[in-house]
Protein backbone atom coordinates (compact mmCIF):
# COMPACT_ATOMS: atom_id res chain seq x y z
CA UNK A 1 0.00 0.00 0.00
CA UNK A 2 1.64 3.19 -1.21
CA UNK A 3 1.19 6.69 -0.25
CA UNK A 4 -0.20 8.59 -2.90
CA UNK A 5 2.40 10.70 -4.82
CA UNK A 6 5.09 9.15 -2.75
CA UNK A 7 7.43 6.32 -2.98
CA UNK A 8 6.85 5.15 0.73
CA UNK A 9 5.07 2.04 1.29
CA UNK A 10 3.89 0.55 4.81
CA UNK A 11 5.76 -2.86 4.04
CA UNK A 12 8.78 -0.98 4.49
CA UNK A 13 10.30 -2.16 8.50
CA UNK A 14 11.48 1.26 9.17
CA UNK A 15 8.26 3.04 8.49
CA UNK A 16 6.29 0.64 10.67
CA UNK A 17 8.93 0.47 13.26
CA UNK A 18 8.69 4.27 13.50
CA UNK A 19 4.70 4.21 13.85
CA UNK A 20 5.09 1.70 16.62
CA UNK A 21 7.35 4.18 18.02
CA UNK A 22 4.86 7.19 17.74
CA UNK A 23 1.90 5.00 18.95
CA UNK A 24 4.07 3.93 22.02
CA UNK A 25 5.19 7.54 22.96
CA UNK A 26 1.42 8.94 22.50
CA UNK A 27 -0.05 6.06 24.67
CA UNK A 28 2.86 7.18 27.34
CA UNK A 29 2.14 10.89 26.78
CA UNK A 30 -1.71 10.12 27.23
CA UNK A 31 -0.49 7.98 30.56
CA UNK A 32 0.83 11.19 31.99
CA UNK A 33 -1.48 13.12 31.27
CA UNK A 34 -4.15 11.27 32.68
CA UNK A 35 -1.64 11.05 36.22
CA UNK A 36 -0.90 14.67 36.14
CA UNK A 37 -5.03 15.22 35.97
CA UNK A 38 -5.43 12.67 38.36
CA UNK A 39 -2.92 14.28 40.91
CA UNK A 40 -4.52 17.88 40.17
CA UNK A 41 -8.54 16.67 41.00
CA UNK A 42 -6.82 15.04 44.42
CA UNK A 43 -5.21 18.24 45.09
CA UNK A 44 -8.03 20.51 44.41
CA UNK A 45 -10.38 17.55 46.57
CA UNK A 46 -8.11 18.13 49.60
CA UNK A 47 -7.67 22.10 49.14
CA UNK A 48 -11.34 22.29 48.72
CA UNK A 49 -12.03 20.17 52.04
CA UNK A 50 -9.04 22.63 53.95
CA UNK A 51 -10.56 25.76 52.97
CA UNK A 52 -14.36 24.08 54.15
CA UNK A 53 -12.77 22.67 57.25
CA UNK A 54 -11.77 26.11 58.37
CA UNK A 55 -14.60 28.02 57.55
CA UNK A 56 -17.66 25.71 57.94
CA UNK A 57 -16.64 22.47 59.64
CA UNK A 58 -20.54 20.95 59.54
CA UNK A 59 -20.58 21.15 55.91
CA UNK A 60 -17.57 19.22 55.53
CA UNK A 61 -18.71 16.45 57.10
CA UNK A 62 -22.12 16.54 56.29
CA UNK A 63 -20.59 16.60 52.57
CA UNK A 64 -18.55 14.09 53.64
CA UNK A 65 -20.93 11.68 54.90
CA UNK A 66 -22.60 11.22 51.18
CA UNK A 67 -21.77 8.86 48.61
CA UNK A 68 -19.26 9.01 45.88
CA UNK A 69 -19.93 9.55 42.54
CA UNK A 70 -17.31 8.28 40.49
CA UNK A 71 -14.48 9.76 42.07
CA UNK A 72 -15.30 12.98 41.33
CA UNK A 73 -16.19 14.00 45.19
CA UNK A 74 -19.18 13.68 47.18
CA UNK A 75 -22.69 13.55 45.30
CA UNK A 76 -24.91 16.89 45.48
CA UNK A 77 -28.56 16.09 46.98
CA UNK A 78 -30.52 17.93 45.54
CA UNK A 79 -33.25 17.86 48.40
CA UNK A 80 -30.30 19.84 50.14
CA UNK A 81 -29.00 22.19 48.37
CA UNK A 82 -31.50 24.81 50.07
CA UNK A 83 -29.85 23.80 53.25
CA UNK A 84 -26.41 25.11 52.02
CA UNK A 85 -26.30 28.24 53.94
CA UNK A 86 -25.21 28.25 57.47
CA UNK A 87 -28.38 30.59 58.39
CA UNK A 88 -30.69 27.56 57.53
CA UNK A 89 -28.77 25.26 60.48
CA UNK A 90 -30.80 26.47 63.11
């Protein structure tokens, strides 16, 4: 199978070697990526739980306290999200 208007065929060892090459370097760039995203949402998790910790401790844990969504942090309820506000924890 030829290129068109070029001379270079995929039989050719070197060409194939060198795609096997590319593939392998984009899977490992895609790898870091992927940990260097990971690492930022854990970072942002914790920073996010410091600054709530310090200035509204019961909303931590009752944020805390619900389930996981697929790693992304605790699930919103949506039967409390008028509750949010510390005037409404009488």
């Amino acid at each position: 199978m030829a290129f068109a208007g070029t001379n270079i065929s995929l039989s050719q060892p070197d060409i194939t070697q060198k795609l096997t090459e590319r593939i392998d370097d984009l899977k490992h760039r895609i790898a870091a990526w992927g940990k260097r995203i990971r690492r930022y949402t854990e970072r942002s998790t914790r920073f996010n739980q410091n600054h709530l910790f310090q200035s509204d401790q019961k909303r931590l844990y009752e944020s805390l306290e619900r389930p996981m969504v697929s790693g992304t942090g605790p699930a919103t309820n949506q039967a409390d999200t008028s509750n949010q506000s510390p005037r409404n924890w009488n």
